[in-house]
N, C-alpha and C. Protein backbone atom coordinates (compact mmCIF):
# COMPACT_ATOMS: atom_id res chain seq x y z
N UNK A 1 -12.84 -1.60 -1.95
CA UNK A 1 -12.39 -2.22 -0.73
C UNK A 1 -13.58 -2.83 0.03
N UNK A 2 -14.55 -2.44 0.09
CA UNK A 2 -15.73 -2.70 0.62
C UNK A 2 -16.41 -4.15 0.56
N UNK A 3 -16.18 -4.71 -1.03
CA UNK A 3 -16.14 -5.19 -1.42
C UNK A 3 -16.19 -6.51 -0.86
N UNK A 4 -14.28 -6.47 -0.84
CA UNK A 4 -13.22 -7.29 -0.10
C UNK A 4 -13.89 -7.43 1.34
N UNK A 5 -13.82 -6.35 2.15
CA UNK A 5 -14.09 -6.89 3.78
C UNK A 5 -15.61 -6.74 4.13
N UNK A 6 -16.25 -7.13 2.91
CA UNK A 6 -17.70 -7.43 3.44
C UNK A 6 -17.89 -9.29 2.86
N UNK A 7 -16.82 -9.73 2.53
CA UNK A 7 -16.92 -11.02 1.77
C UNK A 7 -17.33 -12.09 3.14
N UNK A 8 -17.77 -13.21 3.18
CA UNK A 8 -17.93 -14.45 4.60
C UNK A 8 -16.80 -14.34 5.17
N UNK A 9 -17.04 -14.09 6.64
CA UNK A 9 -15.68 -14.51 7.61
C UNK A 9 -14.91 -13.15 7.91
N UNK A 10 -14.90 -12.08 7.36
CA UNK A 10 -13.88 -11.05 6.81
C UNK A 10 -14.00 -10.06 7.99
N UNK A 11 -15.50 -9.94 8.41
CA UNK A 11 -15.56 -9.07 9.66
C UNK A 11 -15.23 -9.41 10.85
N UNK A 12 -14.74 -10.84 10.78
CA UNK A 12 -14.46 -10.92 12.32
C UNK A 12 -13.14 -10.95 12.10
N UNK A 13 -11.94 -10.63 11.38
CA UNK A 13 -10.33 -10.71 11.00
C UNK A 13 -10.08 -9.35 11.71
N UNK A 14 -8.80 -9.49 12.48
CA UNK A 14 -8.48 -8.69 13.58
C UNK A 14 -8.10 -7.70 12.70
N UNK A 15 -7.77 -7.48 11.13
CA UNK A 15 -7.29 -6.44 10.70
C UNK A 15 -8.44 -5.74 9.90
N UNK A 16 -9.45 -6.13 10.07
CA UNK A 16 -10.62 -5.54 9.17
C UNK A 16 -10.99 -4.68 10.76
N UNK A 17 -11.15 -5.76 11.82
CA UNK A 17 -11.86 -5.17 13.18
C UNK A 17 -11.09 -3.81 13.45
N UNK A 18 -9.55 -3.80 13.45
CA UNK A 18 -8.65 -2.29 13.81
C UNK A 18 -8.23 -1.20 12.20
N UNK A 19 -9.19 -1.74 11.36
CA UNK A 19 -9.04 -1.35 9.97
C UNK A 19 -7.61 -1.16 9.36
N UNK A 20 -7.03 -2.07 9.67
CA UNK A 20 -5.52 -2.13 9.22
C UNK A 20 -5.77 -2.88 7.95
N UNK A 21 -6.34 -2.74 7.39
CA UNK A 21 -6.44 -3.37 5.81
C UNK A 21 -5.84 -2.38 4.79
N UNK A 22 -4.91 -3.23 3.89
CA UNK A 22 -4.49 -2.17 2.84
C UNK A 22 -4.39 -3.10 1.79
N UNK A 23 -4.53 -2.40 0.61
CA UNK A 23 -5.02 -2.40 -1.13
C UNK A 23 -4.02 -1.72 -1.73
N UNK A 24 -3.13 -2.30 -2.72
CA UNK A 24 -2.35 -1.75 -3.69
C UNK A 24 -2.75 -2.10 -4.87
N UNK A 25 -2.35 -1.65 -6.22
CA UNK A 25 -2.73 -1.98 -7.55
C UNK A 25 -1.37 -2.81 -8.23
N UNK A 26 -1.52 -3.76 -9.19
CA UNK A 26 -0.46 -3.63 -9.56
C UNK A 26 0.53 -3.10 -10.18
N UNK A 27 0.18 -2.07 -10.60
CA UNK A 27 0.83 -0.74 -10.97
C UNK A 27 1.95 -0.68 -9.95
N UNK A 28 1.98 -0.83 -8.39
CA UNK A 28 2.86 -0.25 -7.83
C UNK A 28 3.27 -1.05 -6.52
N UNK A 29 2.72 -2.95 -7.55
CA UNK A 29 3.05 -3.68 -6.53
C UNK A 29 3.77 -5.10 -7.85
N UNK A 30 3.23 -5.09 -9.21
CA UNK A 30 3.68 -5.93 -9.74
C UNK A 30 4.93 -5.07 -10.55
N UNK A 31 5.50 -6.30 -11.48
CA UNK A 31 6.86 -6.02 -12.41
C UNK A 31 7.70 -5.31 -12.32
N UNK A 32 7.67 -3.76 -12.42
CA UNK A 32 9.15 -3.17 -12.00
C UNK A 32 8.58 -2.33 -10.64
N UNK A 33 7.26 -2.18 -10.72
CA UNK A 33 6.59 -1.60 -9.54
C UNK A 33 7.02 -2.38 -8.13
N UNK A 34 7.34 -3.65 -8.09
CA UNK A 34 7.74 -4.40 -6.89
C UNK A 34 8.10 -3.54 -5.36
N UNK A 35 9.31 -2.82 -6.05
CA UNK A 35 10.23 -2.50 -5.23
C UNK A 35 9.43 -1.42 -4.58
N UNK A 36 8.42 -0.48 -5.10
CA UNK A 36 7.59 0.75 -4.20
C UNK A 36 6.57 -0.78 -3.80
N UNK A 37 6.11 -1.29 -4.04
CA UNK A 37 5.50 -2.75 -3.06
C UNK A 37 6.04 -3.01 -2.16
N UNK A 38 6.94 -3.27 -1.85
CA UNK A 38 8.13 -4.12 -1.00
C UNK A 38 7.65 -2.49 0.02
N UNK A 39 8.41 -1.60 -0.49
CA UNK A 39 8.43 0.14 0.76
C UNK A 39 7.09 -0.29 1.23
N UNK A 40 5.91 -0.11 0.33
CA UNK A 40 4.63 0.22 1.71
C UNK A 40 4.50 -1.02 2.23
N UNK A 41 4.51 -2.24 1.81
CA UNK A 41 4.04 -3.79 2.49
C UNK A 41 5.21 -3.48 4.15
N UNK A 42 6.23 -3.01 3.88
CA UNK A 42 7.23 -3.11 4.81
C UNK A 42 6.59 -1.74 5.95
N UNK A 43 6.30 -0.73 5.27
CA UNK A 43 5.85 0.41 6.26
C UNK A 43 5.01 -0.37 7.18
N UNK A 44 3.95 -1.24 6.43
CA UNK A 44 2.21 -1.25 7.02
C UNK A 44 2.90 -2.21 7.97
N UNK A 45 3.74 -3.44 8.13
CA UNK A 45 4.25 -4.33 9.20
C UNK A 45 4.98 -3.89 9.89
N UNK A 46 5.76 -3.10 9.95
CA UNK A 46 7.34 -2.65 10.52
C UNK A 46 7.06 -1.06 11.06
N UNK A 47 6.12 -0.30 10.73
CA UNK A 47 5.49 0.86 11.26
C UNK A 47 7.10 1.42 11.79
N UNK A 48 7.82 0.85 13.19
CA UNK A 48 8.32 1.32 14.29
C UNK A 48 9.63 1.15 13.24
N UNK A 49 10.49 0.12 12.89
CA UNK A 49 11.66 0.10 11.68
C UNK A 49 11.74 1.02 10.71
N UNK A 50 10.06 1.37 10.44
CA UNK A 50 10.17 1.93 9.10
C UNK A 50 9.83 3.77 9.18
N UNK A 51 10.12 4.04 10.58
CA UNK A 51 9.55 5.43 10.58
C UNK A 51 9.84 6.12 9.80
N UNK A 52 11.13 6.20 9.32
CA UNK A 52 11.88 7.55 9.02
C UNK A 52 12.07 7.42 7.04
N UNK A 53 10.81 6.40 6.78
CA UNK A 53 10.32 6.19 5.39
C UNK A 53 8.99 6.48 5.03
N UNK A 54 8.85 7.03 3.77
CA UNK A 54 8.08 7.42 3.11
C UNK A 54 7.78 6.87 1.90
N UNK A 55 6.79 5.92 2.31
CA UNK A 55 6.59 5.14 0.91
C UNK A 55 6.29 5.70 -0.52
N UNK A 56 5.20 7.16 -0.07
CA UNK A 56 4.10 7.56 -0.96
C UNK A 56 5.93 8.67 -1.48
N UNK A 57 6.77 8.78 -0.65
CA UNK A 57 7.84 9.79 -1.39
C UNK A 57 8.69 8.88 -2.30
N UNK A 58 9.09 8.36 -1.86
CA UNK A 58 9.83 6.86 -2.66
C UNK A 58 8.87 6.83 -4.03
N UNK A 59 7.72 6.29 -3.76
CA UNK A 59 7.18 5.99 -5.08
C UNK A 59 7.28 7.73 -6.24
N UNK A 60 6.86 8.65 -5.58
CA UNK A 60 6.81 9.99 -5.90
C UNK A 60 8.91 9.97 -6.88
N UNK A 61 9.70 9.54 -6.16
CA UNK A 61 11.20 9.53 -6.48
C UNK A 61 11.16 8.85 -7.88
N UNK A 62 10.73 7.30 -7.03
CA UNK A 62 10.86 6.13 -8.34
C UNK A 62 10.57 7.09 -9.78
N UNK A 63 9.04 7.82 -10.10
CA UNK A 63 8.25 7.94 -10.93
C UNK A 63 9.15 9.14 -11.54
N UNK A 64 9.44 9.86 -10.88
CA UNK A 64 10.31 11.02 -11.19
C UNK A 64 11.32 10.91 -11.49
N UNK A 65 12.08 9.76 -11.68
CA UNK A 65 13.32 8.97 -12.21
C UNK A 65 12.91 8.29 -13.43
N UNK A 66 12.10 8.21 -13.65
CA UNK A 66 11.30 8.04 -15.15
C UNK A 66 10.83 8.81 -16.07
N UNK A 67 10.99 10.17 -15.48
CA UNK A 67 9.97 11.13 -15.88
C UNK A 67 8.79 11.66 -16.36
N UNK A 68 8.10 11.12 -15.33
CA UNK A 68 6.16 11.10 -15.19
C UNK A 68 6.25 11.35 -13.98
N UNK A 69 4.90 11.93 -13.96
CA UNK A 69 4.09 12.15 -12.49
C UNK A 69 3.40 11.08 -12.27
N UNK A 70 3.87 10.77 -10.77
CA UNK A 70 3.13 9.68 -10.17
C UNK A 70 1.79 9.50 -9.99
N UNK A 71 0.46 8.83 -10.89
CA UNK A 71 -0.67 8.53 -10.81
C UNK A 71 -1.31 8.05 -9.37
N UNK A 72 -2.46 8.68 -9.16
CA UNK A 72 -2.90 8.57 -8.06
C UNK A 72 -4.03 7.63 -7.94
N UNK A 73 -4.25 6.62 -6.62
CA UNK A 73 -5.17 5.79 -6.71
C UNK A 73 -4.78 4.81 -6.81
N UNK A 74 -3.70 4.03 -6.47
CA UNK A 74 -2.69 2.65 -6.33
C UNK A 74 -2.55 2.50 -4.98
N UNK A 75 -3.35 3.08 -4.02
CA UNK A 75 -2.53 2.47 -2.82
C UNK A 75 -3.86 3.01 -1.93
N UNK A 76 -4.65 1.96 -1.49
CA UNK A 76 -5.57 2.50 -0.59
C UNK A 76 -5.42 1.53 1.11
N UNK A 77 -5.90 2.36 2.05
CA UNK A 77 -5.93 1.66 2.99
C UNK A 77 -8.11 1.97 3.77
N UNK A 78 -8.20 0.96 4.21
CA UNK A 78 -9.35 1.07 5.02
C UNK A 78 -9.75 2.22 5.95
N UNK A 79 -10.72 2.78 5.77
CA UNK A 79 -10.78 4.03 6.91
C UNK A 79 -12.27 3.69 7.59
């Protein structure tokens, strides 16, 4: 991530400044992964709509409806 918001221009972006930056993989943002994409992209904008959701449980559901344990390290946010 560091990476990313140390690139030209990046430190002065109001979401790097209140560290609202977030990082998914495509693991759990491309092809059938979309739909746990769609849950957190919607949490991180909608915060107040989306209280009473749990992205990281959803994805935890999705994976468990497949039967695997959900891999960790697909979903980072800025701290």
């Amino acid at each position: 991530m560091n990476e990313m918001i140390n690139r030209d221009g990046w430190k002065d972006l109001k979401a790097v400044k209140n560290k609202n930056v977030y990082i998914t993989t495509g693991f759990c943002a491309g092809g059938l992964g979309k739909l746990i994409g769609v849950v957190y992209t919607a949490k991180w904008l909608y915060p107040e709509e989306m209280k009473d959701i749990n992205p990281d449980k959803v994805f935890d559901e999705w994976m468990a409806m497949q039967g695997v344990k959900t891999p960790k390290g697909h979903v980072y946010k800025l701290k």
